[in-house]
N, C-alpha and C. Protein backbone atom coordinates (compact mmCIF):
# COMPACT_ATOMS: atom_id res chain seq x y z
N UNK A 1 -123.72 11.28 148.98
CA UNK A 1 -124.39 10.20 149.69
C UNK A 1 -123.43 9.55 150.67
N UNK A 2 -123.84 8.90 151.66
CA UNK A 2 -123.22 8.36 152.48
C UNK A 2 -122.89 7.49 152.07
N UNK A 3 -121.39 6.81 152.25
CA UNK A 3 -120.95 5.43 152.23
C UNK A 3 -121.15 4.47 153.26
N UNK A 4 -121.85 3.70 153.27
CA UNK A 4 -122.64 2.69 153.82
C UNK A 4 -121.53 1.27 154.11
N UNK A 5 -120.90 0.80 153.55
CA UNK A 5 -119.92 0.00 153.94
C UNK A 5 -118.64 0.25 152.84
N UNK A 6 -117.66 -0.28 153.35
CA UNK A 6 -116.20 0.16 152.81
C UNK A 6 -115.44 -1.55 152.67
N UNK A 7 -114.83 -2.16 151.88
CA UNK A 7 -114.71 -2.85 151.98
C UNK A 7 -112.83 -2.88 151.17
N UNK A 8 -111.91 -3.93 151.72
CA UNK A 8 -110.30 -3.32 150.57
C UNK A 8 -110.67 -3.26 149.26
N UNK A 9 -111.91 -3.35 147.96
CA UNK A 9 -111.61 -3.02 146.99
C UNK A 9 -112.79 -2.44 146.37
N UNK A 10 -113.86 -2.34 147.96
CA UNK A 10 -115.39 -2.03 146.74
C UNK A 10 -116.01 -0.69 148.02
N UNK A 11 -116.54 -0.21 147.94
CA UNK A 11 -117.40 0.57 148.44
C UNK A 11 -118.70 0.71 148.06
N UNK A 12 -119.62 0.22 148.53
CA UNK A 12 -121.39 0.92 148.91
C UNK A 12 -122.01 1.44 149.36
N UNK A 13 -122.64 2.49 148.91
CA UNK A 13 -123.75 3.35 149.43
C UNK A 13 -124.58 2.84 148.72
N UNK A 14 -126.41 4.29 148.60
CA UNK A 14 -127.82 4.25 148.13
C UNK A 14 -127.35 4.57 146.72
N UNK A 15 -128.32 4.15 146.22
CA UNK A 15 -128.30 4.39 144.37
C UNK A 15 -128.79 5.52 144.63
N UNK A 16 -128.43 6.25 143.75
CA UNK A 16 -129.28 7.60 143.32
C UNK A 16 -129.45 7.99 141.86
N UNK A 17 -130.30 8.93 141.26
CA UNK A 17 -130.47 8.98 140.27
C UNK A 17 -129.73 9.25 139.07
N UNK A 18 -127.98 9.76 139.68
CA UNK A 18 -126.87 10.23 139.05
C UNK A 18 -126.51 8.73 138.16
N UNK A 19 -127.07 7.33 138.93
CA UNK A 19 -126.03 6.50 138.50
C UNK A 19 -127.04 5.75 137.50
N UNK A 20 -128.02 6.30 136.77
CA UNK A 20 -129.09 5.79 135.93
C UNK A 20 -128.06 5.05 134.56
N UNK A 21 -127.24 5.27 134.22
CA UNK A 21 -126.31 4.99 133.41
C UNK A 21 -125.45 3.35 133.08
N UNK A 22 -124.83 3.80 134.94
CA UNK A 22 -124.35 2.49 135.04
C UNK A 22 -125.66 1.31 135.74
N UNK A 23 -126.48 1.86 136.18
CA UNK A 23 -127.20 0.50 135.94
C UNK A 23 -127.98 0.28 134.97
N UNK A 24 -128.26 1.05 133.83
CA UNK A 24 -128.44 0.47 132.32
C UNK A 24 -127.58 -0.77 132.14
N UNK A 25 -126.17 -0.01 132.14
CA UNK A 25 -124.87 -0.98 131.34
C UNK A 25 -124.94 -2.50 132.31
N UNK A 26 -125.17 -2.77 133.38
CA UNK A 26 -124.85 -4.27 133.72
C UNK A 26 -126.25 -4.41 134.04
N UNK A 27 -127.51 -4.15 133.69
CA UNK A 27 -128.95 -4.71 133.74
C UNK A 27 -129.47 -4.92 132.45
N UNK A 28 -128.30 -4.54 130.87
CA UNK A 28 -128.78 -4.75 130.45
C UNK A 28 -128.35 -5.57 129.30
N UNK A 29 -127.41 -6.30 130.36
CA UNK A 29 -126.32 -6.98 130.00
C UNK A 29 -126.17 -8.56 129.81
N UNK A 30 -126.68 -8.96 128.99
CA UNK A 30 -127.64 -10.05 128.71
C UNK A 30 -126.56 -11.82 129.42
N UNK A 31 -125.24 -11.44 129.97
CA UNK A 31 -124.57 -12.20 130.49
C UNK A 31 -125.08 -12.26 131.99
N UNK A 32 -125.20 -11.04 132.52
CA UNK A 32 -125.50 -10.43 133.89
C UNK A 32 -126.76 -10.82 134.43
N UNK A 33 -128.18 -10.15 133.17
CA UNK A 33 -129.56 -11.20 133.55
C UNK A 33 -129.89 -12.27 133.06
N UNK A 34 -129.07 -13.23 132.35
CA UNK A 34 -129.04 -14.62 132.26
C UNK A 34 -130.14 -15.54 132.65
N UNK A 35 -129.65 -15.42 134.22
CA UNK A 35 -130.15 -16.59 135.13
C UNK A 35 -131.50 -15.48 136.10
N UNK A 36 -132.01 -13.86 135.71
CA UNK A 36 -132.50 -13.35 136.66
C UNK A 36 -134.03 -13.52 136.34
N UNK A 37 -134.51 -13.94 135.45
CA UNK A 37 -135.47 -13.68 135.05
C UNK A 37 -136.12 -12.78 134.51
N UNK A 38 -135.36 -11.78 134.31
CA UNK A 38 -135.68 -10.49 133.96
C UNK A 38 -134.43 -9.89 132.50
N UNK A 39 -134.01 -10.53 131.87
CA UNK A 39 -133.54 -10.02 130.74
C UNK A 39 -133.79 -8.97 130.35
N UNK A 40 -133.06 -7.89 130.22
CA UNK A 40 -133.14 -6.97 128.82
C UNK A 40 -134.48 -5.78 129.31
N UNK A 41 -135.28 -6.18 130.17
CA UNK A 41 -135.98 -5.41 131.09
C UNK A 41 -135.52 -3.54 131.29
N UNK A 42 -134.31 -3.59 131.90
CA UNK A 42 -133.53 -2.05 132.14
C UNK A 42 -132.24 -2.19 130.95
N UNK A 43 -133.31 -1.63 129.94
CA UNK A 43 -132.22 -1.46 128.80
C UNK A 43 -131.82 -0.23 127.89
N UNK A 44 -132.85 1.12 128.71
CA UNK A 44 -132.36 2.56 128.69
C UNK A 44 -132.19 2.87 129.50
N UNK A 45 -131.75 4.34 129.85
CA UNK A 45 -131.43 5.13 131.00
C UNK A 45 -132.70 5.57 131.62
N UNK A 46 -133.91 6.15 130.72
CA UNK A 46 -134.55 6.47 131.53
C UNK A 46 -135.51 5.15 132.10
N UNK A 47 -135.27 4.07 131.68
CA UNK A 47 -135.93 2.53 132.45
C UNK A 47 -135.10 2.67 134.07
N UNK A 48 -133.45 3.15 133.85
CA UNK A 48 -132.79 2.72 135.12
C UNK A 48 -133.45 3.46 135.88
N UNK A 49 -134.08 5.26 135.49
CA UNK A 49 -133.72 5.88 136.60
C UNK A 49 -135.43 5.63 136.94
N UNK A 50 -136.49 4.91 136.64
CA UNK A 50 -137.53 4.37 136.78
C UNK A 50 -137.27 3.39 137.94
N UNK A 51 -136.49 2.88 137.92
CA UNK A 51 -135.97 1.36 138.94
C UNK A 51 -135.39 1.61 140.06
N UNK A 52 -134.77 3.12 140.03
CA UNK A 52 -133.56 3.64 141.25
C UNK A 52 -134.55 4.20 141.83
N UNK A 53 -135.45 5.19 141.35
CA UNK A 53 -136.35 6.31 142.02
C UNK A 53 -137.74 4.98 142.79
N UNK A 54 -138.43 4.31 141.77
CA UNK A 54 -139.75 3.38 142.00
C UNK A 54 -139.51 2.66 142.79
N UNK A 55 -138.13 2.01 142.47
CA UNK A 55 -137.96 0.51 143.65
C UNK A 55 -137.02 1.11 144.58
N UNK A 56 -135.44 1.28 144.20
CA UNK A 56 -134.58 1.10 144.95
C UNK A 56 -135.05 2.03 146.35
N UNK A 57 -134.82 3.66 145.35
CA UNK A 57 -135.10 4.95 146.63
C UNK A 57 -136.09 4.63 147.24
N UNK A 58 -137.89 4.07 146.87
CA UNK A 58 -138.86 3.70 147.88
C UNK A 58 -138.67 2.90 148.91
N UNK A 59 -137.95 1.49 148.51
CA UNK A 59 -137.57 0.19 149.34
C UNK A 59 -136.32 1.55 150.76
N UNK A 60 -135.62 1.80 150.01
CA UNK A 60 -134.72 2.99 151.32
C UNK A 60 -135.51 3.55 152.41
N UNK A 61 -136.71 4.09 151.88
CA UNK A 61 -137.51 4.72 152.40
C UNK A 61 -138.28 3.78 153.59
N UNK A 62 -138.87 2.72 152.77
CA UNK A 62 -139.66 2.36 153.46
C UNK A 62 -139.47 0.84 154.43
N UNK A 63 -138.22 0.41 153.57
CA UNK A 63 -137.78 -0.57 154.82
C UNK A 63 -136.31 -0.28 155.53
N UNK A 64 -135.25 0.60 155.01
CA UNK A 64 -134.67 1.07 155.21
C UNK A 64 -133.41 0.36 155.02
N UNK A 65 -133.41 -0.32 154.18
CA UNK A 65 -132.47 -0.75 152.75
C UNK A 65 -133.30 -1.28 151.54
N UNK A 66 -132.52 -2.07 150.74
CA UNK A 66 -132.56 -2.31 149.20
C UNK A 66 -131.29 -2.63 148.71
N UNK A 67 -130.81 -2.63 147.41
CA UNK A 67 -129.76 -2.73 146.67
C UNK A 67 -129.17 -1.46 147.20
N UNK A 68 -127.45 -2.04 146.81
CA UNK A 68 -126.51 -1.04 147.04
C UNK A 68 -125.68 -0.89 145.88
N UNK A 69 -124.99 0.06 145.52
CA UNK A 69 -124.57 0.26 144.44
C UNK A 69 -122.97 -0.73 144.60
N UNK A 70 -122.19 -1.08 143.45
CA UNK A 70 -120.93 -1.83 144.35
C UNK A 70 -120.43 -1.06 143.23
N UNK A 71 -119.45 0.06 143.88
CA UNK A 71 -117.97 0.65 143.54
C UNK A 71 -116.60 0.03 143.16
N UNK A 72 -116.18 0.20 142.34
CA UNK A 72 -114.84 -0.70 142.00
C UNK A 72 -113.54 0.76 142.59
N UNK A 73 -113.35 0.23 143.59
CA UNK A 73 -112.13 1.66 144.42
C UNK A 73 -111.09 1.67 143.08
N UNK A 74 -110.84 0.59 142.57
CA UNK A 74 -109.03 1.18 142.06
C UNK A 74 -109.88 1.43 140.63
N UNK A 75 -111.15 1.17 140.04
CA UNK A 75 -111.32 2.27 138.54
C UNK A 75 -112.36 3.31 138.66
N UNK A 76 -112.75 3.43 140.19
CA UNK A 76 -113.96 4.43 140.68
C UNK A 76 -114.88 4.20 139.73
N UNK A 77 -115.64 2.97 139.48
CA UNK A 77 -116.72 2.90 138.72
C UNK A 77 -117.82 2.26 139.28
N UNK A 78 -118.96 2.00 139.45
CA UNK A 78 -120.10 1.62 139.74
C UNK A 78 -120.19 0.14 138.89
N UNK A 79 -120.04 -0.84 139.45
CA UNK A 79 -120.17 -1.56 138.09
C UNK A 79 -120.80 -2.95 138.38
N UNK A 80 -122.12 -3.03 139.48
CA UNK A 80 -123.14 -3.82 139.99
C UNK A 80 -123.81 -3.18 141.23
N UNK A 81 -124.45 -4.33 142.00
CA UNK A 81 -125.28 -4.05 143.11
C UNK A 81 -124.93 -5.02 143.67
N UNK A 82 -125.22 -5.31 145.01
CA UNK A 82 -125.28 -6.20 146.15
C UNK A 82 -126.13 -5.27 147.48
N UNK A 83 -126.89 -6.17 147.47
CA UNK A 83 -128.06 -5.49 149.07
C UNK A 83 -129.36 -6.50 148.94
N UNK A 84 -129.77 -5.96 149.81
CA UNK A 84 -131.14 -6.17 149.91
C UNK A 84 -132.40 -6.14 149.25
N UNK A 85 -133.53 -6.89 149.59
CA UNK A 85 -134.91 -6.60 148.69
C UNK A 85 -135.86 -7.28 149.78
N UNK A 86 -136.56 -6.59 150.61
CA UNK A 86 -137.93 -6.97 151.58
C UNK A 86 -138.97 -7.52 150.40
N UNK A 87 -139.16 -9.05 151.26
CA UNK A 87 -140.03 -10.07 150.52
C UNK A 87 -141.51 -9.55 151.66
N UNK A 88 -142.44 -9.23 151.67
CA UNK A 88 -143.55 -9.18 152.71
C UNK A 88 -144.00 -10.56 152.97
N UNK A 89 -144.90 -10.92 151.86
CA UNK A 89 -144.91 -12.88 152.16
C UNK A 89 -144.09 -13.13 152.64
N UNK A 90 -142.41 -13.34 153.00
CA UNK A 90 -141.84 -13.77 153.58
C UNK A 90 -140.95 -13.21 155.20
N UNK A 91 -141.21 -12.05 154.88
CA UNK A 91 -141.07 -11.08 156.01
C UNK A 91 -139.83 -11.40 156.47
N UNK A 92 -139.17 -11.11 155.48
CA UNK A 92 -137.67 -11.26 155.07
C UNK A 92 -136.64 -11.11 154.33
N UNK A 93 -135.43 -10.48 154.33
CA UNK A 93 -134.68 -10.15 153.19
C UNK A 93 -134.20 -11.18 151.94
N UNK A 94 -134.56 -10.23 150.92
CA UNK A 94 -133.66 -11.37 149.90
C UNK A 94 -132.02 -11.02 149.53
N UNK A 95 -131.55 -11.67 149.81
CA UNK A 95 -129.83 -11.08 149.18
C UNK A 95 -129.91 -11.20 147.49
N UNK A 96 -129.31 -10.44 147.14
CA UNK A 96 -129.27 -10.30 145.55
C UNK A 96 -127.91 -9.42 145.10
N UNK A 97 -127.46 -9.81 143.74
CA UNK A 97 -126.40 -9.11 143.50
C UNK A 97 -126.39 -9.24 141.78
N UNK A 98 -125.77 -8.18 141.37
CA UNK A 98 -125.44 -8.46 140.03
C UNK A 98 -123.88 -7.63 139.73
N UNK A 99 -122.98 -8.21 138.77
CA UNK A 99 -122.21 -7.63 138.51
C UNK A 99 -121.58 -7.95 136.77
N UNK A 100 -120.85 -6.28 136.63
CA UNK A 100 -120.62 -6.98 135.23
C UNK A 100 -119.25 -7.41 134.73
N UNK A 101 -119.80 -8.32 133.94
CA UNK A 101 -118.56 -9.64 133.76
C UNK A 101 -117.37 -9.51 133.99
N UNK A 102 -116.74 -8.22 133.29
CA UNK A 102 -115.21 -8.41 133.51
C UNK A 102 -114.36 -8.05 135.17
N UNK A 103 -115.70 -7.87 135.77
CA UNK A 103 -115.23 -7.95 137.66
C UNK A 103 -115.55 -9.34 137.77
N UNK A 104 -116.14 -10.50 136.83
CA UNK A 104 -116.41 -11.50 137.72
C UNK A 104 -115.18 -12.36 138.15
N UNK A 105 -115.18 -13.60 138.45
CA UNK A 105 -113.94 -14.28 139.18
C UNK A 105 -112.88 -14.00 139.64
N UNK A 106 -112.80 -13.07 140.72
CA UNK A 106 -112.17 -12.01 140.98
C UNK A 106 -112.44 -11.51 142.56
N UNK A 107 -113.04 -12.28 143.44
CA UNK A 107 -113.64 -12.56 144.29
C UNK A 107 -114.26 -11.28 145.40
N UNK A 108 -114.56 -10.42 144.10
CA UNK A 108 -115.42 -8.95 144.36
C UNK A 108 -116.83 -9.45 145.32
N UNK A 109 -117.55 -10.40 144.21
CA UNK A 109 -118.86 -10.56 144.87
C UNK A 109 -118.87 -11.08 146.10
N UNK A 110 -117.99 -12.29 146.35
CA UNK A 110 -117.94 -12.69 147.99
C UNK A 110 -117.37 -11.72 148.73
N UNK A 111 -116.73 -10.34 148.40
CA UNK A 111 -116.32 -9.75 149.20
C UNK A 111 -117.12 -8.85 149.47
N UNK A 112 -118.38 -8.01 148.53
CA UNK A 112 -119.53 -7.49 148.69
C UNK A 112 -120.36 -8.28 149.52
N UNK A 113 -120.83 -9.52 149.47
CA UNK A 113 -121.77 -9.94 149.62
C UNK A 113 -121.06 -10.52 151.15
N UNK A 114 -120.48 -10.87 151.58
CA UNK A 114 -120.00 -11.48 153.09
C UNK A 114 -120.54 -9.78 154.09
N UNK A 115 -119.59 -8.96 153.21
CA UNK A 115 -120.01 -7.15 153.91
C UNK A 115 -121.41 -6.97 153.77
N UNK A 116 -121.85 -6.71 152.91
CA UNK A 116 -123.61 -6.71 152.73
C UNK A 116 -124.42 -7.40 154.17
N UNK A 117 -124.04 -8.70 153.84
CA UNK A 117 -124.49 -9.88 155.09
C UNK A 117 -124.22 -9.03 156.20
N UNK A 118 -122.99 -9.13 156.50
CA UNK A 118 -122.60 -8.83 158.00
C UNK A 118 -123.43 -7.35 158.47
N UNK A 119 -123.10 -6.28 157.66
CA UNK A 119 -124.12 -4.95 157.27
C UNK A 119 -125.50 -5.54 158.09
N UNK A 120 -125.99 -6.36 157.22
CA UNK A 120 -127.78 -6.32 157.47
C UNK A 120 -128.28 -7.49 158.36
N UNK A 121 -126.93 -8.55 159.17
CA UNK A 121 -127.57 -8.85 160.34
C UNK A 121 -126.83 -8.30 161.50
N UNK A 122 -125.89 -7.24 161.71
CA UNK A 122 -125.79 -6.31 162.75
C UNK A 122 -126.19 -4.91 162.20
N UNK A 123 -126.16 -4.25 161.80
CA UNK A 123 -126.49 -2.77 161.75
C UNK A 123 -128.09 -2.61 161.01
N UNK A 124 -128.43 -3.66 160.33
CA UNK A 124 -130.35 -3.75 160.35
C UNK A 124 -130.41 -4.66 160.78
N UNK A 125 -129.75 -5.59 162.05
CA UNK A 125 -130.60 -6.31 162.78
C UNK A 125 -131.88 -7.21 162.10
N UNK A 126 -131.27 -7.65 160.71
CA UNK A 126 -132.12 -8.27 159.79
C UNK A 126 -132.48 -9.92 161.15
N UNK A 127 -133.54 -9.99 161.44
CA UNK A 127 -133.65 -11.57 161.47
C UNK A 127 -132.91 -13.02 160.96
N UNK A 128 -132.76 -12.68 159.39
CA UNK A 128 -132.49 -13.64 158.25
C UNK A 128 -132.29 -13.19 157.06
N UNK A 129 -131.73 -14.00 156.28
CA UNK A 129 -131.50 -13.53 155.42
C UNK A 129 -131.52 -14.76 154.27
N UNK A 130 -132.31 -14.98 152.57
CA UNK A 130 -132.60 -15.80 152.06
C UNK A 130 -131.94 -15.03 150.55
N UNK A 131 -131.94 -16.23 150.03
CA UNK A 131 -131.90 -16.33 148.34
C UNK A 131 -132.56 -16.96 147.72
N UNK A 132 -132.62 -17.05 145.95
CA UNK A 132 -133.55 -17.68 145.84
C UNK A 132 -132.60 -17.80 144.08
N UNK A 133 -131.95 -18.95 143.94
CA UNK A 133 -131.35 -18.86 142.56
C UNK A 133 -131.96 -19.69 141.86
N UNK A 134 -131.63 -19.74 140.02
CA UNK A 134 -132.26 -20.57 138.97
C UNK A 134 -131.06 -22.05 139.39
N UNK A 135 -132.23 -23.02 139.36
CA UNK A 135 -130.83 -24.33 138.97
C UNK A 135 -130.04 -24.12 138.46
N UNK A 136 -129.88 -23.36 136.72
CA UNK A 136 -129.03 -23.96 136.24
C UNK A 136 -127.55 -22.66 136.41
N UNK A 137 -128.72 -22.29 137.53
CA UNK A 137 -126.85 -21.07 137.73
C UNK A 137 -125.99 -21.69 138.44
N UNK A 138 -124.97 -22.87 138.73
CA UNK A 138 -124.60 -23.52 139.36
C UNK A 138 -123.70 -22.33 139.93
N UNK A 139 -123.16 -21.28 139.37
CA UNK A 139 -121.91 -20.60 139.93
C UNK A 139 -122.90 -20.27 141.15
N UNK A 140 -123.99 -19.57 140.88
CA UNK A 140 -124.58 -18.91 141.82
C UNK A 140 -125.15 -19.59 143.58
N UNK A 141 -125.24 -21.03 142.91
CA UNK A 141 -125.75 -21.84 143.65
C UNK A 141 -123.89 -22.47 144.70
N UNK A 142 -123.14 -22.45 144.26
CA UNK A 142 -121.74 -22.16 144.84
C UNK A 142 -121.59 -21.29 145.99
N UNK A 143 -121.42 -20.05 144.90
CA UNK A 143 -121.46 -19.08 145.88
C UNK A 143 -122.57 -18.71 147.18
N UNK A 144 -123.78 -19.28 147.04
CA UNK A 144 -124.34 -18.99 148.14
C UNK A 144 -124.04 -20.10 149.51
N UNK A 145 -123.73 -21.13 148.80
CA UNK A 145 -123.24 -22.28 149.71
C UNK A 145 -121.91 -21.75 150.62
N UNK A 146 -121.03 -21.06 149.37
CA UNK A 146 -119.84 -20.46 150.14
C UNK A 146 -120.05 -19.40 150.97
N UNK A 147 -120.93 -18.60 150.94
CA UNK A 147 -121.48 -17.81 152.31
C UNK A 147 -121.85 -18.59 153.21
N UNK A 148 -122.26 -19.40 153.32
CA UNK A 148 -122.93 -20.21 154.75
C UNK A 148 -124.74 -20.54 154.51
N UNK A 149 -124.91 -20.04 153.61
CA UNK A 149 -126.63 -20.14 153.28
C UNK A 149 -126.65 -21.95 153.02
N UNK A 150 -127.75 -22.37 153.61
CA UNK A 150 -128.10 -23.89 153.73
C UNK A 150 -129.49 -23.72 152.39
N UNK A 151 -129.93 -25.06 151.72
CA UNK A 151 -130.80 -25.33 151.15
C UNK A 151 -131.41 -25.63 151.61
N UNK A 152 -132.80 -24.61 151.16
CA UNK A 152 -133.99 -25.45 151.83
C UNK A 152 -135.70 -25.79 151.37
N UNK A 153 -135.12 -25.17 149.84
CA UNK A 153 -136.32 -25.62 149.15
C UNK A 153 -136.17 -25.33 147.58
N UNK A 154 -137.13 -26.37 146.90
CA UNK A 154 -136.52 -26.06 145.57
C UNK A 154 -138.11 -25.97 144.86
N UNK A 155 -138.36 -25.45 143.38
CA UNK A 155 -139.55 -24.73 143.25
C UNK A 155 -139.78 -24.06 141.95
N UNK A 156 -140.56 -23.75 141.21
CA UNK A 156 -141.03 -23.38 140.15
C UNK A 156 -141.94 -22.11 139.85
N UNK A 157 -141.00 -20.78 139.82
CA UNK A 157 -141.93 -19.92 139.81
C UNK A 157 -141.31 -18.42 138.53
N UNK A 158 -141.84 -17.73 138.25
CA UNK A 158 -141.29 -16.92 137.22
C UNK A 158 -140.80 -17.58 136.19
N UNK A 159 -141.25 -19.25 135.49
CA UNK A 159 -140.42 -19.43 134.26
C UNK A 159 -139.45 -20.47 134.78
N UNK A 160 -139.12 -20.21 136.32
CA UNK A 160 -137.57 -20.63 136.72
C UNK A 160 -137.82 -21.74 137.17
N UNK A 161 -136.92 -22.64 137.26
CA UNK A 161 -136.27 -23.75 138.52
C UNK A 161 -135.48 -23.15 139.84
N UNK A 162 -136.14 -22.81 141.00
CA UNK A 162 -135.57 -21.78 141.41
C UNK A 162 -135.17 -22.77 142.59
N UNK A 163 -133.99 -22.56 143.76
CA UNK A 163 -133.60 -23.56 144.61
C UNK A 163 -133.49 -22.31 145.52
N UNK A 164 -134.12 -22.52 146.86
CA UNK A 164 -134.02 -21.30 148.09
C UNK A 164 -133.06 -21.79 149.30
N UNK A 165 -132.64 -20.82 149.69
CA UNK A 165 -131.41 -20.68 150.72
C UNK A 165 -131.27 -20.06 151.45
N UNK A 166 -131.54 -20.13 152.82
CA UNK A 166 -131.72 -19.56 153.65
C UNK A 166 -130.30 -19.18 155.03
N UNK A 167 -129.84 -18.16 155.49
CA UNK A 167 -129.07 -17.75 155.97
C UNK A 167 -129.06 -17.32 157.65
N UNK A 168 -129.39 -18.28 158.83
CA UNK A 168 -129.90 -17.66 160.02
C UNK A 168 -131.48 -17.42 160.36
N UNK A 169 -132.33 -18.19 158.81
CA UNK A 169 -133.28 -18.71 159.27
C UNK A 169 -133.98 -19.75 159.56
N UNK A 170 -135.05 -19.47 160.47
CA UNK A 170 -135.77 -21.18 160.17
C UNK A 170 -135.90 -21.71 158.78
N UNK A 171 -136.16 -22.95 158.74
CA UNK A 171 -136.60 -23.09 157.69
C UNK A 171 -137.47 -22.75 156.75
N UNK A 172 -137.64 -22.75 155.59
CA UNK A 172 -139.12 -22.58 154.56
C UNK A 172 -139.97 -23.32 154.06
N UNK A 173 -140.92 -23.37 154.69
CA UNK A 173 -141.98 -24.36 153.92
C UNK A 173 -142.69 -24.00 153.21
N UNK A 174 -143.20 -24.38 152.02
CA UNK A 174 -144.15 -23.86 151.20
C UNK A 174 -145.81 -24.57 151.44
C-alpha cells in the first residue's frame, strides 16, 4: 500500500485487511474507547476486518479518505488511527484518532494529527475540518484546542455530552 504521509516517528497509509489484528488490540481496548461511545464494539478479529473492509475501505472508495492506520517507525507496529470520517449532514470531515496507551503522552497524536490536518486541507482540499469530543475527555478537549480547532457547540447525542470544534469552518448551528 501506499504511504500516504511520513511523519519523524509515525507513518500512514489505507487500512487493509492484513491489519484486522491490530485494530482488534486498541478498539478493544477499554482505556482507548472510554470516551468513544463505542466500547468493546471491535473486540474480535473478524469484527475488525468487518470495520476495515464495510467502513474504512468503502469511505476510501467513496470519499476518498477515512481513517489511517498510525505506524510506530522505531517498533514497526500499527498501534492506532488518525484520519478522516465524511459526516453527509454535515458535509464535512470529522477528525478522529485513537491510540493505544503506552504511545500516549508522547506527543505521537499531535504529531499524527497536525500531518493528517495539513494532508486533508491541502492534498483533499477538505473545506473544514470538525470534531466532536465527550466533556469529560478533558485530555481530548486540550488537544483539539492545541491544534487550532475553536468551540462551537456543545450537545447531547449517543449517551454523550459531546462539545464540537470546528477547524477552518464556519460556524455550527444546530
Amino acid at each position: 500500500m501506499t504511504l500516504l504521509i511520513d511523519t519523524p516517528r509515525l507513518q500512514m497509509r489505507h487500512f487493509r485487511l492484513a491489519d484486522a489484528e491490530a485494530v482488534r488490540a486498541f478498539n478493544a481496548n477499554t482505556e482507548v474507547t472510554r470516551y468513544t461511545g463505542d466500547p468493546a464494539q471491535i473486540s474480535t478479529s473478524e469484527q475488525a476486518r468487518r470495520l476495515i473492509k464495510d467502513v474504512w475501505l468503502h469511505e476510501y472508495k467513496r470519499y476518498g479518505y477515512a481513517r489511517y492506520t498510525l505506524i510506530h517507525k522505531q517498533h514497526n507496529k500499527l498501534i492506532g488511527f488518525c484520519g478522516f470520517k465524511f459526516n453527509p449532514q454535515q458535509q464535512l470531515a470529522d477528525l478522529g484518532y485513537r491510540m493505544l496507551p503506552q504511545y500516549w503522552q508522547q506527543g505521537l497524536g499531535y504529531e499524527a494529527a497536525q500531518s493528517v490536518m495539513t494532508y486533508g486541507l491541502t492534498t483533499l482540499a477538505l473545506p473544514g475540518i470538525y470534531a466532536e469530543v465527550d466533556s469529560a475527555n478533558t485530555g481530548s478537549v486540550r488537544f483539539l484546542q492545541k491544534l487550532g480547532f475553536t468551540h462551537t457547540d456543545s450537545y447531547r447525542q449517543w449517551g454523550l455530552n459531546l462539545q464540537r470544534y470546528d477547524y477552518l469552518c464556519a460556524p455550527y448551528s444546530r
